[in-house]
C-alpha atoms as a PDB file:
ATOM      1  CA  UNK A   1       1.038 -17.490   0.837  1.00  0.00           C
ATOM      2  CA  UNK A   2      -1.046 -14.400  -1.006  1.00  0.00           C
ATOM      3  CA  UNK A   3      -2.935 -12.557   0.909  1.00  0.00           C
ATOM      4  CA  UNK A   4      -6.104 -13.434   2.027  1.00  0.00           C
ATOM      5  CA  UNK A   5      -9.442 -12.396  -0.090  1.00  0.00           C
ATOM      6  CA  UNK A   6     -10.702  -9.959   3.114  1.00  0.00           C
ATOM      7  CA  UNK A   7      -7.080  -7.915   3.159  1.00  0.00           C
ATOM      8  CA  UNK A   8      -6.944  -8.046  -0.518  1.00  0.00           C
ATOM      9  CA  UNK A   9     -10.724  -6.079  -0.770  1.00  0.00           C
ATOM     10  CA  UNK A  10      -9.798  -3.936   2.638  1.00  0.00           C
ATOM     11  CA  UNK A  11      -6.649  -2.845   0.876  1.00  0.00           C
ATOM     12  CA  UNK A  12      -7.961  -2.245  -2.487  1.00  0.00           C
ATOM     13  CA  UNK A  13     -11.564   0.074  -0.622  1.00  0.00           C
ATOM     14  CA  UNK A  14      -8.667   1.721   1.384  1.00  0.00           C
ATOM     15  CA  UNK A  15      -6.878   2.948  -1.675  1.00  0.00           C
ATOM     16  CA  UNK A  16      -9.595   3.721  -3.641  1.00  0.00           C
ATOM     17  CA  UNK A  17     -10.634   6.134  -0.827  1.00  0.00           C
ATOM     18  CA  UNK A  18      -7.145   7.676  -0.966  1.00  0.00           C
ATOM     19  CA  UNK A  19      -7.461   8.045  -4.936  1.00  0.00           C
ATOM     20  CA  UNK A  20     -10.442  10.217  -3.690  1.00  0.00           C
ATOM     21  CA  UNK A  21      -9.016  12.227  -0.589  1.00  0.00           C
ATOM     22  CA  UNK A  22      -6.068  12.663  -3.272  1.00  0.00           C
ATOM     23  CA  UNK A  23      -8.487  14.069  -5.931  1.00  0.00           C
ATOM     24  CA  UNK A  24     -10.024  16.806  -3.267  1.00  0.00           C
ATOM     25  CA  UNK A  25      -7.005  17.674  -1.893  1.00  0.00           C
ATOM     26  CA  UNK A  26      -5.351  18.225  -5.063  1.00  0.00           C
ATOM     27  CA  UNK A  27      -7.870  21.116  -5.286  1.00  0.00           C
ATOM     28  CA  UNK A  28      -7.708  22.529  -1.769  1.00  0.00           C
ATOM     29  CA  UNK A  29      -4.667  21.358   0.348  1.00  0.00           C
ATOM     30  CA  UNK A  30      -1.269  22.184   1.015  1.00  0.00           C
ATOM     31  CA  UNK A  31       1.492  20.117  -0.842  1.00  0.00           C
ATOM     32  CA  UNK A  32       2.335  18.377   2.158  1.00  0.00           C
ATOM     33  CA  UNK A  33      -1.107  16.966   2.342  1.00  0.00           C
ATOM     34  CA  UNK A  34      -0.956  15.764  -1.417  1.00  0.00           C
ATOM     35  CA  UNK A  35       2.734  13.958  -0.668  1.00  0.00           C
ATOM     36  CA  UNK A  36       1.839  12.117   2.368  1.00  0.00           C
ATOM     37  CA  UNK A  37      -1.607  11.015   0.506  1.00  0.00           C
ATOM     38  CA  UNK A  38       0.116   9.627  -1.955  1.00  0.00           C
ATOM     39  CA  UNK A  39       2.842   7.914   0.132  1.00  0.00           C
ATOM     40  CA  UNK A  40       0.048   6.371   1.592  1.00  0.00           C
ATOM     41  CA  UNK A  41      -1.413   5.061  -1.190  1.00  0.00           C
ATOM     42  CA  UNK A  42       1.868   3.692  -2.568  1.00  0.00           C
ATOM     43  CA  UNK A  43       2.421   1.727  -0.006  1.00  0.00           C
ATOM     44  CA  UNK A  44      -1.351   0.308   0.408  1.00  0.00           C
ATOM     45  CA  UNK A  45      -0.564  -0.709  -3.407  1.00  0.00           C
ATOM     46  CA  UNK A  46       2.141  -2.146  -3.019  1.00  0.00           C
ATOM     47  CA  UNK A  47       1.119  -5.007  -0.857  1.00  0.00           C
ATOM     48  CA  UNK A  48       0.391  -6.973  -2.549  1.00  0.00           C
ATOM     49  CA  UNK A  49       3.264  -7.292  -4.868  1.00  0.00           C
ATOM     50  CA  UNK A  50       5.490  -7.197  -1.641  1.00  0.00           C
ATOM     51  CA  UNK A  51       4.185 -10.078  -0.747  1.00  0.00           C
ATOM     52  CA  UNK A  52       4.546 -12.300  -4.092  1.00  0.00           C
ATOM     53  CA  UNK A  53       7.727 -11.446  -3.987  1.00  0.00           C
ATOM     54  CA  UNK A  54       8.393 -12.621  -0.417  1.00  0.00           C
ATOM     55  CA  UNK A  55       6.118 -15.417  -1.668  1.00  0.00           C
ATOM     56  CA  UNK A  56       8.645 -15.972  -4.985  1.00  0.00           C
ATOM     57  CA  UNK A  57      11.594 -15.884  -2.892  1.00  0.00           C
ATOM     58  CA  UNK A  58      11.094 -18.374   0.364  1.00  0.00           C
ATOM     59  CA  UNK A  59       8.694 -16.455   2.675  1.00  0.00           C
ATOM     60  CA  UNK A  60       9.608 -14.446   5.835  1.00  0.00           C
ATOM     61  CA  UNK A  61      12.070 -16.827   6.569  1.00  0.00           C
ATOM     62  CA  UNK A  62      14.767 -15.814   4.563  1.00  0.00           C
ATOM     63  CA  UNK A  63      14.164 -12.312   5.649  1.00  0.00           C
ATOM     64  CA  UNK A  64      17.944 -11.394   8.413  1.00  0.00           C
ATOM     65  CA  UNK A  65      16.488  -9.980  11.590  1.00  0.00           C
ATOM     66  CA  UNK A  66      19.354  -6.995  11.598  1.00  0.00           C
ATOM     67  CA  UNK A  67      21.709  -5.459   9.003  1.00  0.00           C
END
């Protein structure tokens, strides 16, 4: 299932307001700052690849609950 149109736009306004905290901070803030912002981001962007993948390979079903 992909994700739904409302987490899809909340995702993509949420990272596009990271690219801008990033952009200002770059500037001003301690590298610290800049890393975490941009872990952040990452991981926004990746959801939705994350979950054509889990999509792709059987859902959340296949996924073990322990290692």
């Amino acid at each position: 299932m992909a994700l739904t149109t409302q987490v899809k736009e909340c995702t993509d306004t949420a990272a596009g307001a990271i690219r801008e905290a990033l952009a200002f901070a770059a500037r001003a803030e301690q590298p610290i700052v800049i890393s975490t912002l941009t872990d952040v981001l990452i991981r926004l962007e990746s959801i939705e690849s994350m979950d054509e993948l889990m999509h792709k390979f059987g859902g959340a079903s296949k996924i073990p609950k322990s290692f």
